[in-house]
N, C-alpha and C. Protein backbone atom coordinates (compact mmCIF):
# COMPACT_ATOMS: atom_id res chain seq x y z
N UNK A 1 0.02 -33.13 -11.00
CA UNK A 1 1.04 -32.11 -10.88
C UNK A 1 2.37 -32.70 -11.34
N UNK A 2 2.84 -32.88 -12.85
CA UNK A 2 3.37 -33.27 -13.04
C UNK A 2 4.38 -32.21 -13.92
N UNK A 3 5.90 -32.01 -13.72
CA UNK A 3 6.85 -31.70 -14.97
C UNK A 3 7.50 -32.83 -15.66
N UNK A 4 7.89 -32.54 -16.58
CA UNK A 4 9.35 -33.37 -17.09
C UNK A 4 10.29 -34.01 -16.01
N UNK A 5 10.18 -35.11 -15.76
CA UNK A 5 11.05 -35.56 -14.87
C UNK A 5 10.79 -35.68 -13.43
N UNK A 6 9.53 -34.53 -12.96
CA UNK A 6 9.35 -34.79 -11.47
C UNK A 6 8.07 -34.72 -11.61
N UNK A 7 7.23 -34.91 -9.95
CA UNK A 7 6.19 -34.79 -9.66
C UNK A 7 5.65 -34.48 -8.69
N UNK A 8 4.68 -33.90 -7.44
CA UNK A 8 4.47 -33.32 -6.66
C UNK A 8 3.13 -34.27 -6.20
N UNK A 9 3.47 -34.60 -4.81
CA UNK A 9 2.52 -35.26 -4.33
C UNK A 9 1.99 -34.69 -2.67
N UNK A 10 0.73 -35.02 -2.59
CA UNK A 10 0.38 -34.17 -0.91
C UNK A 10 0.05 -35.67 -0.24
N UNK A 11 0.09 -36.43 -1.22
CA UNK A 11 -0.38 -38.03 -0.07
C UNK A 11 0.78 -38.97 -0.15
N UNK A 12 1.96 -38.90 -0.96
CA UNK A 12 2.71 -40.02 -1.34
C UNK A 12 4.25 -39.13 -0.42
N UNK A 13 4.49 -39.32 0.86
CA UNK A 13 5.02 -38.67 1.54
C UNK A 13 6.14 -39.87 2.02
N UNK A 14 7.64 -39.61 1.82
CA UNK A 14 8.36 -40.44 1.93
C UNK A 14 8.79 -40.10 3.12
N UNK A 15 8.82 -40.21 4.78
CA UNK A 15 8.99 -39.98 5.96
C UNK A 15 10.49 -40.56 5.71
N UNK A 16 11.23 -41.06 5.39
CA UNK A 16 12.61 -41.83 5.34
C UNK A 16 13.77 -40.99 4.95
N UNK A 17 12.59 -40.60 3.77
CA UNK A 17 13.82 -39.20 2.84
C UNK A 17 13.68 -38.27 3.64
N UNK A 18 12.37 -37.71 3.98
CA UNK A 18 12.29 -36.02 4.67
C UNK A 18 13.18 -36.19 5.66
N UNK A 19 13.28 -37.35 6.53
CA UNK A 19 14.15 -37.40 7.82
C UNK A 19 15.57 -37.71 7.77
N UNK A 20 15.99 -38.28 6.53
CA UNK A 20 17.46 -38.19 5.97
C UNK A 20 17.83 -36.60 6.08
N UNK A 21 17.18 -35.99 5.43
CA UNK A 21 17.37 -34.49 5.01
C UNK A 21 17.34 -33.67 5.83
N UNK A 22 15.52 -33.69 6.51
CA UNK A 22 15.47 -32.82 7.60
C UNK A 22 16.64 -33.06 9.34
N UNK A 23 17.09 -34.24 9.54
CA UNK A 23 18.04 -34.54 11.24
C UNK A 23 19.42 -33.80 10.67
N UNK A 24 19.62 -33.33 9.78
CA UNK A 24 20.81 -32.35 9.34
C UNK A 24 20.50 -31.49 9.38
N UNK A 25 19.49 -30.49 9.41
CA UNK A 25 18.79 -29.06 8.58
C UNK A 25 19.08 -28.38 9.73
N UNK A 26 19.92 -26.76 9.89
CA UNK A 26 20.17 -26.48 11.03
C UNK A 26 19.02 -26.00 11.69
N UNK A 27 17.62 -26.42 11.73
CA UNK A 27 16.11 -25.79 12.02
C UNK A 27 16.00 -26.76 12.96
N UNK A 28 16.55 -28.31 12.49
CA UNK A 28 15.86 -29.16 13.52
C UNK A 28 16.70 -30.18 13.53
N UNK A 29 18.11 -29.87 13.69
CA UNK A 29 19.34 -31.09 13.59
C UNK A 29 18.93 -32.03 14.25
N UNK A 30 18.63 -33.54 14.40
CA UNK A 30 18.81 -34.28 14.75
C UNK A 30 16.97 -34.75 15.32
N UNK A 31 16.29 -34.22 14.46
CA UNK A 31 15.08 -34.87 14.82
C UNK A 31 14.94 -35.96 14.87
N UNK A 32 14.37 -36.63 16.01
CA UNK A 32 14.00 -38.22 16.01
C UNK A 32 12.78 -38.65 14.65
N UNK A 33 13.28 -39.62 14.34
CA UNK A 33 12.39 -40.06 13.20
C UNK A 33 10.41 -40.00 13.26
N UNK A 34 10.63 -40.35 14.78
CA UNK A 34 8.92 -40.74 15.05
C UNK A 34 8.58 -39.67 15.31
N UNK A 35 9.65 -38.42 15.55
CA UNK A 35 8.85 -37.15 15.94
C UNK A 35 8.49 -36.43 14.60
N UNK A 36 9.44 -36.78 13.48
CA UNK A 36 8.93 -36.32 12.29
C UNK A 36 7.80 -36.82 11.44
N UNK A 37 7.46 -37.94 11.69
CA UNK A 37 6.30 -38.85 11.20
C UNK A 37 5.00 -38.54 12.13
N UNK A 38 5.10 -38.23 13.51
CA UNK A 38 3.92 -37.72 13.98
C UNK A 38 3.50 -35.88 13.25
N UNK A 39 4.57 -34.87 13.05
CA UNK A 39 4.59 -33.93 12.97
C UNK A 39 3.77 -33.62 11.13
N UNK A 40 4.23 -34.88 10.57
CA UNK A 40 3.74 -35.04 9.02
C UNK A 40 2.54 -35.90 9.27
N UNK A 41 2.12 -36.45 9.90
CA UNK A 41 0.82 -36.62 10.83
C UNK A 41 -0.28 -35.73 10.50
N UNK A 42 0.20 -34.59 11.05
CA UNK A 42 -0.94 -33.65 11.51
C UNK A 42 -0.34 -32.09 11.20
N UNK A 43 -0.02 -32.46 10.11
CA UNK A 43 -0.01 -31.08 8.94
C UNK A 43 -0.09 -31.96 7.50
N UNK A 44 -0.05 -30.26 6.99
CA UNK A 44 -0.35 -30.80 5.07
C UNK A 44 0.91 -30.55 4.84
N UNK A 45 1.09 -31.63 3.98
CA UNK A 45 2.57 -31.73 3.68
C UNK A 45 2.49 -31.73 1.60
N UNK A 46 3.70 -31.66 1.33
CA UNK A 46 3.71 -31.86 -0.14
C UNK A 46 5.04 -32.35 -0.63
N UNK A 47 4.87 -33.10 -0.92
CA UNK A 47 6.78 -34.03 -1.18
C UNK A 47 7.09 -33.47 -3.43
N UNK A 48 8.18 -33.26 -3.50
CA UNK A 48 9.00 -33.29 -4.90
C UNK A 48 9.37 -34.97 -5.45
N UNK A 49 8.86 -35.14 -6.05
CA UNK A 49 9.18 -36.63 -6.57
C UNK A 49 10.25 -36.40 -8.32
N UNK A 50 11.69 -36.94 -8.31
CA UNK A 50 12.44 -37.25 -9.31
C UNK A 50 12.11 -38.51 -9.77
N UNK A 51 11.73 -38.48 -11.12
CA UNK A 51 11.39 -39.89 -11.87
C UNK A 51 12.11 -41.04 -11.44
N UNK A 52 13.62 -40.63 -11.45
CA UNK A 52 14.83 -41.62 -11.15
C UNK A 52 15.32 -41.72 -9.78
N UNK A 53 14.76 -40.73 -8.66
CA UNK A 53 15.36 -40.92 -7.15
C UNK A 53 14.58 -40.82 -6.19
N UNK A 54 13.03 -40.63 -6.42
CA UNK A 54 12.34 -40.75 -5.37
C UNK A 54 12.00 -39.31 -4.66
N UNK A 55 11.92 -39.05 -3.48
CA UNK A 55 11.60 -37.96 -3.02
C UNK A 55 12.74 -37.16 -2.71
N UNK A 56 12.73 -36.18 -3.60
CA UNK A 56 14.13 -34.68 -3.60
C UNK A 56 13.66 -33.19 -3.15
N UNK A 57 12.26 -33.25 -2.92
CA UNK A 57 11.72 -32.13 -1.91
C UNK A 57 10.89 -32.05 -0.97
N UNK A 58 10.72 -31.16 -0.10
CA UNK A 58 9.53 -31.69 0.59
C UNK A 58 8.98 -30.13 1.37
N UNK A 59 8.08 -29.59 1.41
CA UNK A 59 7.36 -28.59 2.25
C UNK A 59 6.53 -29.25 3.32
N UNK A 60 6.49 -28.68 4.69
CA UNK A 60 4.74 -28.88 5.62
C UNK A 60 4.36 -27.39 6.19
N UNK A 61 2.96 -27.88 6.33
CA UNK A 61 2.54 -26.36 6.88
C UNK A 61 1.50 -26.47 8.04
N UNK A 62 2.04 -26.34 9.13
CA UNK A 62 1.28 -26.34 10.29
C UNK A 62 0.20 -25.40 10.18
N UNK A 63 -0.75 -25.78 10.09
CA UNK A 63 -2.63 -25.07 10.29
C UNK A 63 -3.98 -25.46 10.71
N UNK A 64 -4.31 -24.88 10.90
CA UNK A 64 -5.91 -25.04 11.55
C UNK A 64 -7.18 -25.46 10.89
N UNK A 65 -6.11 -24.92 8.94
CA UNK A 65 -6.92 -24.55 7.92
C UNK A 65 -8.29 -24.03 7.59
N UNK A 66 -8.29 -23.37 8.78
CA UNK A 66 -9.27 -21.72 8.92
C UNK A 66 -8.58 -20.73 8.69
N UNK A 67 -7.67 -20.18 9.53
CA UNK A 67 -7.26 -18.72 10.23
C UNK A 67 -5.90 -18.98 9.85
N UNK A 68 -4.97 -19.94 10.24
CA UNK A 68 -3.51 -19.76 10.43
C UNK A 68 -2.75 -20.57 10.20
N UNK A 69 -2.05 -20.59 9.37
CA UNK A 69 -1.17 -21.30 8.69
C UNK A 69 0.62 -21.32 9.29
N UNK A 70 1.79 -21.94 9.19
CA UNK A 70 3.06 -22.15 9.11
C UNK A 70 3.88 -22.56 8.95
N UNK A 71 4.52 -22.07 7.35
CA UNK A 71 5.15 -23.20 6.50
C UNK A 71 6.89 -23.61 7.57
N UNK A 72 6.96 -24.46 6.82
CA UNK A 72 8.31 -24.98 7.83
C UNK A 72 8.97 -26.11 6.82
N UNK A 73 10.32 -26.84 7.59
CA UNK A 73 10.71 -27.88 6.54
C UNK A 73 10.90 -27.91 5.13
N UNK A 74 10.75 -26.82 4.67
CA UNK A 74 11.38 -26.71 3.41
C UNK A 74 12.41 -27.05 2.62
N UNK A 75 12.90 -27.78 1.72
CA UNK A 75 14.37 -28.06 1.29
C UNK A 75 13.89 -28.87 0.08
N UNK A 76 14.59 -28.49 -0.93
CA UNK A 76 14.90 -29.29 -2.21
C UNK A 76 16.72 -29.30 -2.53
N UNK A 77 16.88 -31.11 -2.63
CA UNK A 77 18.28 -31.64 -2.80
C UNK A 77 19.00 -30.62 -3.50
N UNK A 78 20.52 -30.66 -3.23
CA UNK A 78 21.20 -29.53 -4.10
C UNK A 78 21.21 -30.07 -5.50
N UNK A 79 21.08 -31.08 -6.00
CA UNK A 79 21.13 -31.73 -7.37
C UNK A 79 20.33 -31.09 -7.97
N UNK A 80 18.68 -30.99 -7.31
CA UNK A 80 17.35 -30.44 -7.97
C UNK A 80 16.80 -29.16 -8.05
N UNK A 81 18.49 -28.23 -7.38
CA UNK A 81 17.73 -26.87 -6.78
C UNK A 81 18.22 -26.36 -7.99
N UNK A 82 17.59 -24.47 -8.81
CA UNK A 82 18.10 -24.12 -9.19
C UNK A 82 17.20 -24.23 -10.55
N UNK A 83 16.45 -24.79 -10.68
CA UNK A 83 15.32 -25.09 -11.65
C UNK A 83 13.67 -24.66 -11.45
N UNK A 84 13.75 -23.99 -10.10
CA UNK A 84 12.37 -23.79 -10.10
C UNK A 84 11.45 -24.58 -9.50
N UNK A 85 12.07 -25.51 -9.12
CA UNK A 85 11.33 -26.62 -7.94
C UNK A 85 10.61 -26.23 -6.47
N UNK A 86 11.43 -25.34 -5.96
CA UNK A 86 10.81 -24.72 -4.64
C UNK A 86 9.57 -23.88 -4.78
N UNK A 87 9.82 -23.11 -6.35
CA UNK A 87 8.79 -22.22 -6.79
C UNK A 87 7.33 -23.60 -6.59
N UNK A 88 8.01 -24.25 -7.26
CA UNK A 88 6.87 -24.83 -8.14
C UNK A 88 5.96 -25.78 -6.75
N UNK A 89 6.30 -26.23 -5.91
CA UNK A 89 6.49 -26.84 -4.82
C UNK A 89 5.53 -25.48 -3.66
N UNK A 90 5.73 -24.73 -3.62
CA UNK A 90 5.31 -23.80 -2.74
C UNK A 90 3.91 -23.58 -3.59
N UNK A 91 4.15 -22.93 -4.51
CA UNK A 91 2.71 -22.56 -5.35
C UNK A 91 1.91 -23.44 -5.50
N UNK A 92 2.05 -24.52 -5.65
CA UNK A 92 1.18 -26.06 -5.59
C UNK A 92 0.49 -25.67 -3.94
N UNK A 93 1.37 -25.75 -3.02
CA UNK A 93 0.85 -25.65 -1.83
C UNK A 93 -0.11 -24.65 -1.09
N UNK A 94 0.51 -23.42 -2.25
CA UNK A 94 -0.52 -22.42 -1.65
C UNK A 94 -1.60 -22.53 -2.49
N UNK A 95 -1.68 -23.28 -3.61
CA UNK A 95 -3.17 -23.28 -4.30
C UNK A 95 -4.50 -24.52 -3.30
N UNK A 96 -3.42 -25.26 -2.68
CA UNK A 96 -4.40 -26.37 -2.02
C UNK A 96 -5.63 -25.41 -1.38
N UNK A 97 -6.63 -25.98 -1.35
CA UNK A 97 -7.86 -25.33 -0.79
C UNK A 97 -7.95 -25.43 0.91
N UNK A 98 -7.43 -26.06 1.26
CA UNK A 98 -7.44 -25.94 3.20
C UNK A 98 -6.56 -24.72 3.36
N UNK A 99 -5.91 -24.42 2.51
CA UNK A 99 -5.15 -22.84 2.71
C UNK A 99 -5.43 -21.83 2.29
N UNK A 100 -6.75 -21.41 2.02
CA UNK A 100 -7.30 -20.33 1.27
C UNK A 100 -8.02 -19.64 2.13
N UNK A 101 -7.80 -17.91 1.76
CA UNK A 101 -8.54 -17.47 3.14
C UNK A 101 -8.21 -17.35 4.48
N UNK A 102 -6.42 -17.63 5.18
CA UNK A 102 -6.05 -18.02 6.08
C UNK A 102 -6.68 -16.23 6.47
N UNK A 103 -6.42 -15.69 7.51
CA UNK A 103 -5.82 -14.94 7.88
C UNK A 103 -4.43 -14.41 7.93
N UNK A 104 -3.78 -15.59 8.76
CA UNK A 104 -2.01 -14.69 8.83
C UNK A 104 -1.66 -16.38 8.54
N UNK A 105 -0.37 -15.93 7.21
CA UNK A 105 0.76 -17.15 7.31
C UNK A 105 1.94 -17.06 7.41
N UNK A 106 2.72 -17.61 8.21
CA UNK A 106 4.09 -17.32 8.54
C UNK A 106 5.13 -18.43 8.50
N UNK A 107 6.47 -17.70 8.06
CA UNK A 107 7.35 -18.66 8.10
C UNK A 107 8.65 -17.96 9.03
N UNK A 108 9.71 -18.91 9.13
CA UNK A 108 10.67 -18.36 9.58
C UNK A 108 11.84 -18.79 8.88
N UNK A 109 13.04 -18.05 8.41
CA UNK A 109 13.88 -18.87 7.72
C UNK A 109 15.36 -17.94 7.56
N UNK A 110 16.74 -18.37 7.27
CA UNK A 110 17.78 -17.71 7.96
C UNK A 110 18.45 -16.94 6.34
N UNK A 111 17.49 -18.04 5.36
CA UNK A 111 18.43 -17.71 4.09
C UNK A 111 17.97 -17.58 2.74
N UNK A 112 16.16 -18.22 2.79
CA UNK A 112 15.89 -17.80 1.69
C UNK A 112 15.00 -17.00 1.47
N UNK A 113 14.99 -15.41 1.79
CA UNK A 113 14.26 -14.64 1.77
C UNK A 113 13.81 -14.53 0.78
N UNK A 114 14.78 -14.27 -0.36
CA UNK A 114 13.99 -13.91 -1.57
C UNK A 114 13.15 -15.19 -2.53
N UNK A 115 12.90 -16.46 -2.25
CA UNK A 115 12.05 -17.18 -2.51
C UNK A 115 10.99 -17.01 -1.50
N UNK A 116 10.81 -16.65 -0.58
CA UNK A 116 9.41 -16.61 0.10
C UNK A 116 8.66 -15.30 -0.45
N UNK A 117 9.55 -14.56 -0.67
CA UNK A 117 8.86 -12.92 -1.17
C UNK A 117 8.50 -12.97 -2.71
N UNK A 118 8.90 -13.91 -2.86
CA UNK A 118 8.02 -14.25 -4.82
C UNK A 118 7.18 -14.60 -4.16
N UNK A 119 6.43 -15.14 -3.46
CA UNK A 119 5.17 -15.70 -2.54
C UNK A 119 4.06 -14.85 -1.98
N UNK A 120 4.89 -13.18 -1.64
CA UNK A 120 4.18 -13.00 -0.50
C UNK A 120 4.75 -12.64 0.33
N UNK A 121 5.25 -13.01 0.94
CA UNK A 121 5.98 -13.43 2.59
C UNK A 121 6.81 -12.04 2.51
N UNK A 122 6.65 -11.18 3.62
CA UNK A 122 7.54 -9.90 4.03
C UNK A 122 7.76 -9.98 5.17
N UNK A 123 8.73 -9.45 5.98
CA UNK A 123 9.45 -9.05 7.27
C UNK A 123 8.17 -8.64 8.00
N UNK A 124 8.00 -9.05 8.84
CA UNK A 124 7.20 -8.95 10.27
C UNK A 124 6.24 -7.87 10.10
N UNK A 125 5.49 -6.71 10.13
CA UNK A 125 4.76 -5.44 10.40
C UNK A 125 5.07 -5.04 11.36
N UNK A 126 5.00 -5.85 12.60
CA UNK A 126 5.12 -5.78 14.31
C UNK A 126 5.93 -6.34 14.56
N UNK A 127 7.17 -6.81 14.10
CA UNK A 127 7.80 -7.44 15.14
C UNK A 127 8.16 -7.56 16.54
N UNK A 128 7.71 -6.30 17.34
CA UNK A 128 7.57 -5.85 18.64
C UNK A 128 6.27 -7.19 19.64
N UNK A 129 5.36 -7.18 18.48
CA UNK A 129 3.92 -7.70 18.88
C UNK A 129 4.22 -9.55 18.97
N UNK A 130 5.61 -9.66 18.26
CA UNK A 130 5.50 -11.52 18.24
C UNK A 130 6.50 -11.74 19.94
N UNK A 131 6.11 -13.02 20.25
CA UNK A 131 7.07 -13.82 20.50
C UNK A 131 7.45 -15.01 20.87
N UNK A 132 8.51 -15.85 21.11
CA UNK A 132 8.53 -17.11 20.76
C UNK A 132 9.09 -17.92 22.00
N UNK A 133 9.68 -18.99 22.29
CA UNK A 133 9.59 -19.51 23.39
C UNK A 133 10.49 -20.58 21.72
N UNK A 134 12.02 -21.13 22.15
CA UNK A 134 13.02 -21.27 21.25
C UNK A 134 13.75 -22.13 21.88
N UNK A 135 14.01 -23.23 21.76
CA UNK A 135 14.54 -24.47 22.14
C UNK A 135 16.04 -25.07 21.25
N UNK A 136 16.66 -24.16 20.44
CA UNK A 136 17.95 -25.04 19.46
C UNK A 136 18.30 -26.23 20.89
N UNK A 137 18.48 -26.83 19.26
CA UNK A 137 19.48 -28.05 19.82
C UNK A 137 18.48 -29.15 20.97
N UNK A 138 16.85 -28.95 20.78
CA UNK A 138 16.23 -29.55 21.70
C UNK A 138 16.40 -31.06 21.21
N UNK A 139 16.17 -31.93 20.11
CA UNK A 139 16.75 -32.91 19.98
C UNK A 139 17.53 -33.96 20.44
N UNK A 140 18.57 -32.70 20.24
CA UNK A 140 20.03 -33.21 20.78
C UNK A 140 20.20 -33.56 22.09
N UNK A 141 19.42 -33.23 22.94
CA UNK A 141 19.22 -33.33 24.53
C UNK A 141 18.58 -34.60 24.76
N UNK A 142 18.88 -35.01 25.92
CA UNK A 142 18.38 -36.26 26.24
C UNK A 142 17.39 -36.52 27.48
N UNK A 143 17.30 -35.25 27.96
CA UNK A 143 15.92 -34.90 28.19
C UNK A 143 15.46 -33.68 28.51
N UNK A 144 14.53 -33.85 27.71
CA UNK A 144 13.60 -32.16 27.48
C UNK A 144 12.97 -31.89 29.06
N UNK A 145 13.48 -30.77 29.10
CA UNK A 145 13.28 -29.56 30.42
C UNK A 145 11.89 -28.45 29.92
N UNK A 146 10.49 -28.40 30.75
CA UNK A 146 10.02 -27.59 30.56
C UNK A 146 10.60 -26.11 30.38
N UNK A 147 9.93 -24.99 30.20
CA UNK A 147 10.51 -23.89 29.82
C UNK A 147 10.89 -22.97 31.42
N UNK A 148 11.43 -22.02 31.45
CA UNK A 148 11.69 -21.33 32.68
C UNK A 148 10.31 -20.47 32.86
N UNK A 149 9.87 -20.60 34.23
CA UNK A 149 8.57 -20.05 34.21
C UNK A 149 8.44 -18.13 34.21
């Protein structure tokens, strides 16, 4: 999976860069490093590789790879955006074969709607029928409190 200049990898996963990038991202400010390396653990992940800088994107997608899929962590550097990289980066991911056939895949995201909907991806059906249990800023805390019962 190679262009001019970059390359796309699902095993060559730079945990150093994603966590440079991702402990800023307002999704998951200040993730601890080992929590992001367990979390790329045990999902499929797919990193953006620049010939000259190493890893400049990165997707994961939490699944079962039966039934249910959920992309997350998304981001390509502002240097590399703007070219088609996220496209190219997502579609790689949805061609992988542990993601075929899901049933339901979902994302959540504050700003790039219209790159997920070249995909697929539309506003809820039910939004009545979801719901979530939402922690901001859990990170940042110095110690995590179960939820209110």
């Amino acid at each position: 999976m190679h262009r001019p200049g970059y390359r796309l990898s699902f095993d060559d996963i730079d945990v150093a860069a994603a966590h440079a990038f991702l402990s800023t991202a307002y999704w998951c400010e200040g993730i601890p490093r080992a929590t992001l390396q367990r979390a790329i653990e045990h999902s499929l992940c797919i990193a953006l590789h620049a010939d000259t800088q190493g890893q400049v994107g990165f997707a994961r997608v939490v699944t079962d790879r039966a039934t249910f899929a959920y992309l997350c962590d998304v981001y390509v550097l502002q240097d590399h955006r703007g070219q088609g990289m996220a496209d190219w980066m997502l579609q790689s991911l949805f061609a992988h074969p542990d993601l075929h056939g899901l049933r339901r895949f979902m994302l959540f995201t504050r700003d790039a709607h219209r790159l997920y909907a070249r995909h697929g991806f539309q506003p809820l059906a039910t939004p009545d029928r979801g719901m979530e249990i939402v922690r901001p800023g859990i990170y940042r805390q110095s110690a995590i409190s179960p939820p209110d019962a």
